[in-house]
PDB file of N, CA and C in Angstrom:
ATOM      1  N   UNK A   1     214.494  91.224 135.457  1.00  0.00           N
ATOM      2  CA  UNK A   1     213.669  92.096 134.665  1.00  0.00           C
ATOM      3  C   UNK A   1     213.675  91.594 133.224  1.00  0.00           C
ATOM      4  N   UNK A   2     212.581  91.497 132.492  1.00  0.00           N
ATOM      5  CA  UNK A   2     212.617  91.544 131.003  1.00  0.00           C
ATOM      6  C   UNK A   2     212.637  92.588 129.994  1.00  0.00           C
ATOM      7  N   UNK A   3     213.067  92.160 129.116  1.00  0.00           N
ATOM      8  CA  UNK A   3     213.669  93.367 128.308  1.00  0.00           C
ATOM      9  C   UNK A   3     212.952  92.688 127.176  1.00  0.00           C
ATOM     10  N   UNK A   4     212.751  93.538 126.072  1.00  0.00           N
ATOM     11  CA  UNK A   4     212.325  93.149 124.464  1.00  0.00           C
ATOM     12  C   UNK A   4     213.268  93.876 123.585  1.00  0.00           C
ATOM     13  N   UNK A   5     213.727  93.210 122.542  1.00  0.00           N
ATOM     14  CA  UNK A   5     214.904  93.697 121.691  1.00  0.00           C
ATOM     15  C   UNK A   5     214.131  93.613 120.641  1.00  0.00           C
ATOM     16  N   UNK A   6     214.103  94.579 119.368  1.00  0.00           N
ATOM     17  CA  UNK A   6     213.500  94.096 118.352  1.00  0.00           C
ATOM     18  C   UNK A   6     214.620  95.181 117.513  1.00  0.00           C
ATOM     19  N   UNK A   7     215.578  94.253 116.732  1.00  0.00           N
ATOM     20  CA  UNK A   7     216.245  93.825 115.878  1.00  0.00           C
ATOM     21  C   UNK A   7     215.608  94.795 114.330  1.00  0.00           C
ATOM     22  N   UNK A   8     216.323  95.235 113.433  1.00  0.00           N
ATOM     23  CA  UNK A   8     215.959  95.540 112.015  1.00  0.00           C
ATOM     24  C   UNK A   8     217.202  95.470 111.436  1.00  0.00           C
ATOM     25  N   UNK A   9     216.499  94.328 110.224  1.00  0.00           N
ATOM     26  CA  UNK A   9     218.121  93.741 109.285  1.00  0.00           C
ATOM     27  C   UNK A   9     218.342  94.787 108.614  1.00  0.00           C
ATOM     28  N   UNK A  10     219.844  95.391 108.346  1.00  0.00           N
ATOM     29  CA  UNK A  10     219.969  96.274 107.539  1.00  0.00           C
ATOM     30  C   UNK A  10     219.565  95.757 105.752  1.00  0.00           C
ATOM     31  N   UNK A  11     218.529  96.444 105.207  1.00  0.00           N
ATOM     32  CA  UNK A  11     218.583  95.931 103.692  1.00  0.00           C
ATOM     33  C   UNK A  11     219.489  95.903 102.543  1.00  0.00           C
ATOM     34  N   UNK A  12     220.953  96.600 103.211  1.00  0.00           N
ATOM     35  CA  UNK A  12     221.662  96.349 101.712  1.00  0.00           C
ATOM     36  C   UNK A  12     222.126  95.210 102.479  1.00  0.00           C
ATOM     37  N   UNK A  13     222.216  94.228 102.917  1.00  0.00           N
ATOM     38  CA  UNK A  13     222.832  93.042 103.644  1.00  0.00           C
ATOM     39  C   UNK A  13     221.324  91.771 103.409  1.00  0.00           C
ATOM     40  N   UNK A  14     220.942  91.492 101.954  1.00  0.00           N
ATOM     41  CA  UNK A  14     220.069  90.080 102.523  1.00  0.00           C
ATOM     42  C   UNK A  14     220.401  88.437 102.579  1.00  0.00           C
ATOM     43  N   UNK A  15     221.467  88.952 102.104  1.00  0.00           N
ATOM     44  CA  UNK A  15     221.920  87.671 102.344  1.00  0.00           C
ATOM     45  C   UNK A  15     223.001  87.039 103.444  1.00  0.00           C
ATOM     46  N   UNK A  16     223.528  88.104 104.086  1.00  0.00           N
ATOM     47  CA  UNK A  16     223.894  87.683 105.387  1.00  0.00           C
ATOM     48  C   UNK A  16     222.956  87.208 106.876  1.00  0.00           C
ATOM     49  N   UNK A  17     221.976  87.153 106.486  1.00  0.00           N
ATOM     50  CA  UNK A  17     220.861  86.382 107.390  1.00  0.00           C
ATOM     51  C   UNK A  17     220.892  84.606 107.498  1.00  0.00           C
ATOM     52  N   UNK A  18     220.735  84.740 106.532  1.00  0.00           N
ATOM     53  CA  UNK A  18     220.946  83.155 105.634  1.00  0.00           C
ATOM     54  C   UNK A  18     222.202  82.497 105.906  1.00  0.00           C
ATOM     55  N   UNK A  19     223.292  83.153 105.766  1.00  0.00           N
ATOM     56  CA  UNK A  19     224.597  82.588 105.645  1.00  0.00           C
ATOM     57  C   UNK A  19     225.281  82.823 107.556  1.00  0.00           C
ATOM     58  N   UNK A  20     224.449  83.729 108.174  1.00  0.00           N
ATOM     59  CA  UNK A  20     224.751  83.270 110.031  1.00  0.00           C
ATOM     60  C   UNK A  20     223.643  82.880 110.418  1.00  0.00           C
ATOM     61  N   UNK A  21     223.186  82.217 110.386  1.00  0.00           N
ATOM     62  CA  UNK A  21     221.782  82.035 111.000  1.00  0.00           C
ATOM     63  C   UNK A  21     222.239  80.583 111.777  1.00  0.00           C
ATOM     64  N   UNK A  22     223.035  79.345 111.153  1.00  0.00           N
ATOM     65  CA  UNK A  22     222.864  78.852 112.157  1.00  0.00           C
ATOM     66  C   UNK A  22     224.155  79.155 113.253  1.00  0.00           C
ATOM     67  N   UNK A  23     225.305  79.723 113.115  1.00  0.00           N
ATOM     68  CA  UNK A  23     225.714  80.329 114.322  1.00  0.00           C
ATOM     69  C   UNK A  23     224.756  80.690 115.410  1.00  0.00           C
ATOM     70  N   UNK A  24     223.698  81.618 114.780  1.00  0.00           N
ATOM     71  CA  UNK A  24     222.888  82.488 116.018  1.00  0.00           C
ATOM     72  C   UNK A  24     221.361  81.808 116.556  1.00  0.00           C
ATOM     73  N   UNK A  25     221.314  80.095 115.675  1.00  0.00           N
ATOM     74  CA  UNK A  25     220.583  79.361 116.163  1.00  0.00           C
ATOM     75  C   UNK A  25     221.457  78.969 117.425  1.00  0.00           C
ATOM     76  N   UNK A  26     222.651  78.429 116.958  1.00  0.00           N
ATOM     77  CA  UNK A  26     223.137  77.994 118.320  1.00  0.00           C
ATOM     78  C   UNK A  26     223.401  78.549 119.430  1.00  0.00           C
ATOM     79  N   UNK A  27     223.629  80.372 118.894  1.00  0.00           N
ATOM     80  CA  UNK A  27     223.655  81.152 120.428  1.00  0.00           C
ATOM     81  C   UNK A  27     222.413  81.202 121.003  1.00  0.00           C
ATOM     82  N   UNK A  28     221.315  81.547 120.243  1.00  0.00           N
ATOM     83  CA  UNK A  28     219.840  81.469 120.702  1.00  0.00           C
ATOM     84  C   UNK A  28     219.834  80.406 122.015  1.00  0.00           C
ATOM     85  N   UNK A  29     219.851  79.210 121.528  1.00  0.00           N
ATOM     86  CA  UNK A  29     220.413  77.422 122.105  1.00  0.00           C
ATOM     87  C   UNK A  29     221.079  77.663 122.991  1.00  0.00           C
ATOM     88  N   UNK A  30     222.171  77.850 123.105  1.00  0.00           N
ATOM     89  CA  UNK A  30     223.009  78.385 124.329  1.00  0.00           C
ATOM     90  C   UNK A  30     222.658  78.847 125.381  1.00  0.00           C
ATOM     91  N   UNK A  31     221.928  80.285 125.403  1.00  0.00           N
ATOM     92  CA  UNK A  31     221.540  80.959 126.138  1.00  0.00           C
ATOM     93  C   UNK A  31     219.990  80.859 126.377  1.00  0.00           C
ATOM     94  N   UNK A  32     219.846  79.630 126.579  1.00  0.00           N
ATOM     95  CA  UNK A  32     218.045  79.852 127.165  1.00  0.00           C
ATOM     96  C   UNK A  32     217.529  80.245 128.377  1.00  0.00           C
ATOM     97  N   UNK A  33     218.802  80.749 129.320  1.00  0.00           N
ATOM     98  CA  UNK A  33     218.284  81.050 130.730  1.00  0.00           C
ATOM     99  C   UNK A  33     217.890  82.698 130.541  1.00  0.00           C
ATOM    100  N   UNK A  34     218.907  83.268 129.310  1.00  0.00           N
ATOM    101  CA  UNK A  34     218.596  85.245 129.114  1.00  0.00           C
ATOM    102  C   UNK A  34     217.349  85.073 127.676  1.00  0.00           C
ATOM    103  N   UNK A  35     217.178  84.151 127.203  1.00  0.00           N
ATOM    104  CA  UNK A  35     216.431  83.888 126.138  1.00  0.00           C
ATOM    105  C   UNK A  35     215.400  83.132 126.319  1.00  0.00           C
ATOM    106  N   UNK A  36     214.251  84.120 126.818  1.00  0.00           N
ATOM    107  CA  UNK A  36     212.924  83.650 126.696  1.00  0.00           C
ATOM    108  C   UNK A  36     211.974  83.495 125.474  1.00  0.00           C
ATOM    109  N   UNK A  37     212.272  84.430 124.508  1.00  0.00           N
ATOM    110  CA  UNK A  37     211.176  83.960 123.617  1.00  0.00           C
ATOM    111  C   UNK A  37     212.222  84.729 122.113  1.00  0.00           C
ATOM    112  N   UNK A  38     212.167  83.933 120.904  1.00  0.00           N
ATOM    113  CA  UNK A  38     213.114  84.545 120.170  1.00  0.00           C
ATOM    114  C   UNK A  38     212.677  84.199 118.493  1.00  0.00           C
ATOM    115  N   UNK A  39     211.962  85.030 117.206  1.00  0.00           N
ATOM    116  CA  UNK A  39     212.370  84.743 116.679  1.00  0.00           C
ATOM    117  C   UNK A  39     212.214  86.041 115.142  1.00  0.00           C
ATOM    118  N   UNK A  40     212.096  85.755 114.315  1.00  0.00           N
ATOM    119  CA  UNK A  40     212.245  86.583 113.205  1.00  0.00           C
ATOM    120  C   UNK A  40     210.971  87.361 112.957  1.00  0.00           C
ATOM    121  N   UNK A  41     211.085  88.482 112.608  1.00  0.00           N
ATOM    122  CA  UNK A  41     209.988  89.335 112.352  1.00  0.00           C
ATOM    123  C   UNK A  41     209.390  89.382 110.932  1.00  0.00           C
ATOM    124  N   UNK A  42     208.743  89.455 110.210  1.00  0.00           N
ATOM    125  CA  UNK A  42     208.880  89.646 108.955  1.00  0.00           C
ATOM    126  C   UNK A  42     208.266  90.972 108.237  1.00  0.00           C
ATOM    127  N   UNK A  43     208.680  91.172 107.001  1.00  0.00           N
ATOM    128  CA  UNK A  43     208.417  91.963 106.083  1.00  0.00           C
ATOM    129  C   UNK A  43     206.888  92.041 105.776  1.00  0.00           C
ATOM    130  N   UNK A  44     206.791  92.871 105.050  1.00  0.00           N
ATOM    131  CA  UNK A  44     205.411  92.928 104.328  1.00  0.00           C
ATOM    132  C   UNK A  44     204.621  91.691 103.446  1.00  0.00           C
ATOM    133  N   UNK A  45     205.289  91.191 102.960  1.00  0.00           N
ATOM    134  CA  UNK A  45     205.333  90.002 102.049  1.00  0.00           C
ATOM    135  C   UNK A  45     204.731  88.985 102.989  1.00  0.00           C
ATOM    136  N   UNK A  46     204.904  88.544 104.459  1.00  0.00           N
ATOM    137  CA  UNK A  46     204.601  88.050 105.325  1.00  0.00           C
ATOM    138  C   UNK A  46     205.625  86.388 105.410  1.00  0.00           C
ATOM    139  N   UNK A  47     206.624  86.375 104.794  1.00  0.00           N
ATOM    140  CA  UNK A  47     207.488  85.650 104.426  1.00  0.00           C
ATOM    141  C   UNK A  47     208.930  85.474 104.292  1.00  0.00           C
ATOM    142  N   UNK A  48     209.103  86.798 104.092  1.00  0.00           N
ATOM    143  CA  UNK A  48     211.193  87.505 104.255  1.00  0.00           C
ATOM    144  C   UNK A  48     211.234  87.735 105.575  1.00  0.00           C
ATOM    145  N   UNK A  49     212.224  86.711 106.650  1.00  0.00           N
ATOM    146  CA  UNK A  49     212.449  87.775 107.624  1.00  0.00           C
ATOM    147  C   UNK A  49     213.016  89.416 107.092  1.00  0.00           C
ATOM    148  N   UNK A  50     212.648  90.074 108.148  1.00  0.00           N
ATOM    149  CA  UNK A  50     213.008  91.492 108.259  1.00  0.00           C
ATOM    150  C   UNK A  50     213.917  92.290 109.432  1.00  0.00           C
ATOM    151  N   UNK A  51     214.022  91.032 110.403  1.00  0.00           N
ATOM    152  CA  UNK A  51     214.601  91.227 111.765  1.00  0.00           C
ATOM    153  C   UNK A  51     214.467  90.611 112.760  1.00  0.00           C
ATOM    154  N   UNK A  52     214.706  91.102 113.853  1.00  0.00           N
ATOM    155  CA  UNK A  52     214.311  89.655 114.836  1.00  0.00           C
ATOM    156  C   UNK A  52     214.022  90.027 116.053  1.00  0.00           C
ATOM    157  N   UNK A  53     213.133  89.323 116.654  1.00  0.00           N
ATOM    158  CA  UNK A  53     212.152  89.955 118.001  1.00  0.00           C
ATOM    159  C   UNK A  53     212.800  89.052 119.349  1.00  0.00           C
ATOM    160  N   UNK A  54     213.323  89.463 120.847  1.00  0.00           N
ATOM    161  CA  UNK A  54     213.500  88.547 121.304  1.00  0.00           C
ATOM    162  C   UNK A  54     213.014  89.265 122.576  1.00  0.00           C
ATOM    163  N   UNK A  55     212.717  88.234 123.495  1.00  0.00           N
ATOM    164  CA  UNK A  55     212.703  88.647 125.015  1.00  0.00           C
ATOM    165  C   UNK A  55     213.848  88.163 125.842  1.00  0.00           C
ATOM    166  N   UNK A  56     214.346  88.544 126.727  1.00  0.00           N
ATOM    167  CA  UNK A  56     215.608  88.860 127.385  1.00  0.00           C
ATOM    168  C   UNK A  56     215.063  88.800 128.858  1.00  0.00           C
ATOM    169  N   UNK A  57     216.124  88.187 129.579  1.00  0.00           N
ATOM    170  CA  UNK A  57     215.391  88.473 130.804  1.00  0.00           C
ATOM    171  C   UNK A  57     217.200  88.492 131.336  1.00  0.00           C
ATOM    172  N   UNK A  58     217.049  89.886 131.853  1.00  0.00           N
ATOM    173  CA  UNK A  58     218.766  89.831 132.335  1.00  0.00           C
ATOM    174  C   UNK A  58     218.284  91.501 133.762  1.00  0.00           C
ATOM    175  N   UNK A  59     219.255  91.767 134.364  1.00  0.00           N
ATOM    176  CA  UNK A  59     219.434  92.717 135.398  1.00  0.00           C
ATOM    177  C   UNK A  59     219.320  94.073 135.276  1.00  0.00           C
ATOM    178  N   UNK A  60     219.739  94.966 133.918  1.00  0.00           N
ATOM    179  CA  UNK A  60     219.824  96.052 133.654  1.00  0.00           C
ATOM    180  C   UNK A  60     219.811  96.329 131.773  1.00  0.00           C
ATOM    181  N   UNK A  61     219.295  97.277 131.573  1.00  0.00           N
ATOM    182  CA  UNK A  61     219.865  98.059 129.999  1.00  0.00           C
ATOM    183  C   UNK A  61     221.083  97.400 129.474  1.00  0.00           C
ATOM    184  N   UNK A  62     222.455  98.156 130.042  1.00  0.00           N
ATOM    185  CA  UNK A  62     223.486  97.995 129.816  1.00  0.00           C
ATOM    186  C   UNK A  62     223.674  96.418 129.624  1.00  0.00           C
ATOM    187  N   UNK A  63     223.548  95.800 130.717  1.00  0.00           N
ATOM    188  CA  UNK A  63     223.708  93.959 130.719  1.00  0.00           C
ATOM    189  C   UNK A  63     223.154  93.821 129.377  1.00  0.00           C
ATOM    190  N   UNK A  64     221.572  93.860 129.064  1.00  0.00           N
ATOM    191  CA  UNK A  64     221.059  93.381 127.591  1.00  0.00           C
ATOM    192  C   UNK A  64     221.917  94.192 126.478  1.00  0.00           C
ATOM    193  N   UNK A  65     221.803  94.722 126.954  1.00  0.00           N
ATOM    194  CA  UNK A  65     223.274  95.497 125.362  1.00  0.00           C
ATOM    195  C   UNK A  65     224.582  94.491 125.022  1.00  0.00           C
ATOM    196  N   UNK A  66     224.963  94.411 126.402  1.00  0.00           N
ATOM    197  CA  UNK A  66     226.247  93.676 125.781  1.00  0.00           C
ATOM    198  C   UNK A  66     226.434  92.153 125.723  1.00  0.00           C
ATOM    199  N   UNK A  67     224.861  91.912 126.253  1.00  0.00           N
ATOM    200  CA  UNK A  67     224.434  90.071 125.523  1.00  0.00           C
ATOM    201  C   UNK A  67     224.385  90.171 124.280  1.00  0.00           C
ATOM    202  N   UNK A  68     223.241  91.477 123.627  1.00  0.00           N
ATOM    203  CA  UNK A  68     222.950  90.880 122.152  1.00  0.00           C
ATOM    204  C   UNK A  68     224.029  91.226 121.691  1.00  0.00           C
ATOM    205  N   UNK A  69     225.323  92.338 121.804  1.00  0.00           N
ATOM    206  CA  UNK A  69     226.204  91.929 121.145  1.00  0.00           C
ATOM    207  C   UNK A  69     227.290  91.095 120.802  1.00  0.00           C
ATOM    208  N   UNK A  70     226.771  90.001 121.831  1.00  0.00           N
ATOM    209  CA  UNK A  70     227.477  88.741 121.532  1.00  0.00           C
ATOM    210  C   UNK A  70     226.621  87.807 120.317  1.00  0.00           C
ATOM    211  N   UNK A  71     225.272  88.356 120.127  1.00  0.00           N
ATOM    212  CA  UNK A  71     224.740  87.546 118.837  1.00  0.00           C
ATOM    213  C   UNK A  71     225.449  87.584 117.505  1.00  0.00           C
ATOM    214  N   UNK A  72     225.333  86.553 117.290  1.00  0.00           N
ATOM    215  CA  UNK A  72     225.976  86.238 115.580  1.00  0.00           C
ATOM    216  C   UNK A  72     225.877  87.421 114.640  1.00  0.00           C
ATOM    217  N   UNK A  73     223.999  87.370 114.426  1.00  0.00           N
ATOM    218  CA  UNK A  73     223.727  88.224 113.541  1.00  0.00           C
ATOM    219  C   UNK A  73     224.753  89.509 114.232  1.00  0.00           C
ATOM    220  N   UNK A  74     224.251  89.927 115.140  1.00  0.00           N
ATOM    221  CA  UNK A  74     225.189  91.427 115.333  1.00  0.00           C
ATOM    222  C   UNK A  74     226.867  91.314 115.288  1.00  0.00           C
ATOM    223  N   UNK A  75     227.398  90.804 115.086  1.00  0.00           N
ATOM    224  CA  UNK A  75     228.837  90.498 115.362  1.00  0.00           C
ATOM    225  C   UNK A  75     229.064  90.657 114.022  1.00  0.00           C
ATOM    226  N   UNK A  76     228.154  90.082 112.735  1.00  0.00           N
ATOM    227  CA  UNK A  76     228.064  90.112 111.394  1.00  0.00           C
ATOM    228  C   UNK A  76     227.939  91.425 110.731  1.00  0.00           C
ATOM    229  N   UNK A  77     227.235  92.068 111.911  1.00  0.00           N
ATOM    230  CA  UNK A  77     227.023  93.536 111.362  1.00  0.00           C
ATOM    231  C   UNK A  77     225.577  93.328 110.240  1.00  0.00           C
ATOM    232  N   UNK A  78     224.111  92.787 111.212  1.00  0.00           N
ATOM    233  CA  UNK A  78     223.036  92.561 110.038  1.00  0.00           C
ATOM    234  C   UNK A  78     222.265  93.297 110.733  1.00  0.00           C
ATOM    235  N   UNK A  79     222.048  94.048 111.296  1.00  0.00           N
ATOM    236  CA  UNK A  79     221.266  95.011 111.806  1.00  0.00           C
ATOM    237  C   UNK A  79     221.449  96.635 111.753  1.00  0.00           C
ATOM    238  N   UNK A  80     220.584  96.876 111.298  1.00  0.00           N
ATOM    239  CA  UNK A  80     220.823  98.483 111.244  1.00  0.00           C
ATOM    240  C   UNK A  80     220.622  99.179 112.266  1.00  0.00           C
ATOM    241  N   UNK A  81     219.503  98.528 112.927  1.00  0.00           N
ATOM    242  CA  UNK A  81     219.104  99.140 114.811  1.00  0.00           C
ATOM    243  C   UNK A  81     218.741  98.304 115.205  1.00  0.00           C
ATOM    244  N   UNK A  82     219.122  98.294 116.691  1.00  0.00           N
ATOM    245  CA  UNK A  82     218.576  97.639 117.670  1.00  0.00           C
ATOM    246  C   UNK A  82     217.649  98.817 118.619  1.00  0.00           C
ATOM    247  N   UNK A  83     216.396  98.200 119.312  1.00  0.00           N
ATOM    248  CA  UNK A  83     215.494  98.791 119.749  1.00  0.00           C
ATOM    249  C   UNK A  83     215.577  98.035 120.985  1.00  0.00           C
ATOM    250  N   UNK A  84     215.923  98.540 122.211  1.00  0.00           N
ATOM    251  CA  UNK A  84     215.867  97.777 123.407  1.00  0.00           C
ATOM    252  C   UNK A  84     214.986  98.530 125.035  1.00  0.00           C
ATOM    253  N   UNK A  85     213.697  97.853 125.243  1.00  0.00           N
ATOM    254  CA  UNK A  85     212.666  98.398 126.320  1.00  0.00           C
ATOM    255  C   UNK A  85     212.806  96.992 126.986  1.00  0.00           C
ATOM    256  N   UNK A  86     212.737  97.833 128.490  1.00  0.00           N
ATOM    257  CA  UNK A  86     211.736  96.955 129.513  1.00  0.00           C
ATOM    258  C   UNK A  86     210.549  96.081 129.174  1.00  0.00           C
ATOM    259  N   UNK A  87     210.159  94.939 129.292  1.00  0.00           N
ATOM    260  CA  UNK A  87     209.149  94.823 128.953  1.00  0.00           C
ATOM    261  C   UNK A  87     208.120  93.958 129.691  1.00  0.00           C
ATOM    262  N   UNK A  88     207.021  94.209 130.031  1.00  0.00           N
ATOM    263  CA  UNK A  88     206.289  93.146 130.750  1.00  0.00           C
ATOM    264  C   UNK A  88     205.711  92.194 130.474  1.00  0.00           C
ATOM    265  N   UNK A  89     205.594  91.022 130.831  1.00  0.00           N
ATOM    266  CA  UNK A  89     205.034  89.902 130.329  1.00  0.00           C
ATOM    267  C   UNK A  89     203.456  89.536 130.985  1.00  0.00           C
ATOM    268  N   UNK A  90     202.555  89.619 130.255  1.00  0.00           N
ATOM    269  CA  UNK A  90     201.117  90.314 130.897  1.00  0.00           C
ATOM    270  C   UNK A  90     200.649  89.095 130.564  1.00  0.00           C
ATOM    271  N   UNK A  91     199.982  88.466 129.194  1.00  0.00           N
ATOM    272  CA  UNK A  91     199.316  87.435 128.835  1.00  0.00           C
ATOM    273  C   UNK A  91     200.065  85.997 127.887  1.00  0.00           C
ATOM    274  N   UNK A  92     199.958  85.190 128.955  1.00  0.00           N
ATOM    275  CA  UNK A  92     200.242  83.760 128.655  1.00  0.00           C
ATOM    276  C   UNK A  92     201.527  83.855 129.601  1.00  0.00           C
ATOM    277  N   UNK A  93     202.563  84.521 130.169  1.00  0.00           N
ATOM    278  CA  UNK A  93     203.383  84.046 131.339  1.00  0.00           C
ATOM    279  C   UNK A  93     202.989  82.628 131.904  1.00  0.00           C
ATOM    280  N   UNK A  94     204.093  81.999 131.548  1.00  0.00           N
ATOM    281  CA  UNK A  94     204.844  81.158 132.353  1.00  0.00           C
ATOM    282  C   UNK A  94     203.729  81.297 133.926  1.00  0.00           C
ATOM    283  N   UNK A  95     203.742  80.309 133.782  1.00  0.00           N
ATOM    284  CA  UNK A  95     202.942  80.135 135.733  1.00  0.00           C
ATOM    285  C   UNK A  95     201.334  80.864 135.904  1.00  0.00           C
ATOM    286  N   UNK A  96     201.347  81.172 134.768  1.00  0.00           N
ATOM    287  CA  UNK A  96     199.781  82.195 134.613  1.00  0.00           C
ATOM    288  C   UNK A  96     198.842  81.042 134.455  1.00  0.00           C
ATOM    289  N   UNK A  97     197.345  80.849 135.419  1.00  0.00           N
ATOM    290  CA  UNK A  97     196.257  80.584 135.026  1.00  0.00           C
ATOM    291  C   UNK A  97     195.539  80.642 134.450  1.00  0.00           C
TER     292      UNK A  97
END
């Protein structure tokens, strides 16, 4: 099943993005079999990340919970919420005509 996580950096924290990021490049890297599609959301400005969008493809809720809290950023404590749905993959899938 796929899941969509969408991530919001906490704002009194902007500079802890910057300073784990490549830790959580390399977990990203790591895990490309639960990590289908992954990357930063941005702000208004259209330029600051603001958080981070990923697709997940794992067995249950619970399972995706306790992947992303093996992410960097979250281990860092850079998120204020995590937002985690089912999600379907409708247009441009993999194997789609």
């Amino acid at each position: 099943m796929l899941f969509m996580a969408y991530c919001t950096d906490d704002p009194q924290k902007p500079d802890l993005r910057a300073a784990t990021r490549p830790a959580h490049v390399d977990w990203l890297q790591a895990n490309g079999d639960t990590i289908k599609v992954a990357g930063p959301w941005l702000g208004e400005d259209g330029e600051i990340p603001a958080g981070s969008l990923l697709i997940l493809e794992g067995e249950s809720p619970a399972a995706m919970r306790a992947f992303l809290a093996g992410d960097p950023y979250a281990k860092a404590g850079l998120f204020s919420d995590v937002v985690l749905h089912p999600w379907r993959w409708v247009i441009g899938a993999p194997g789609q005509s």
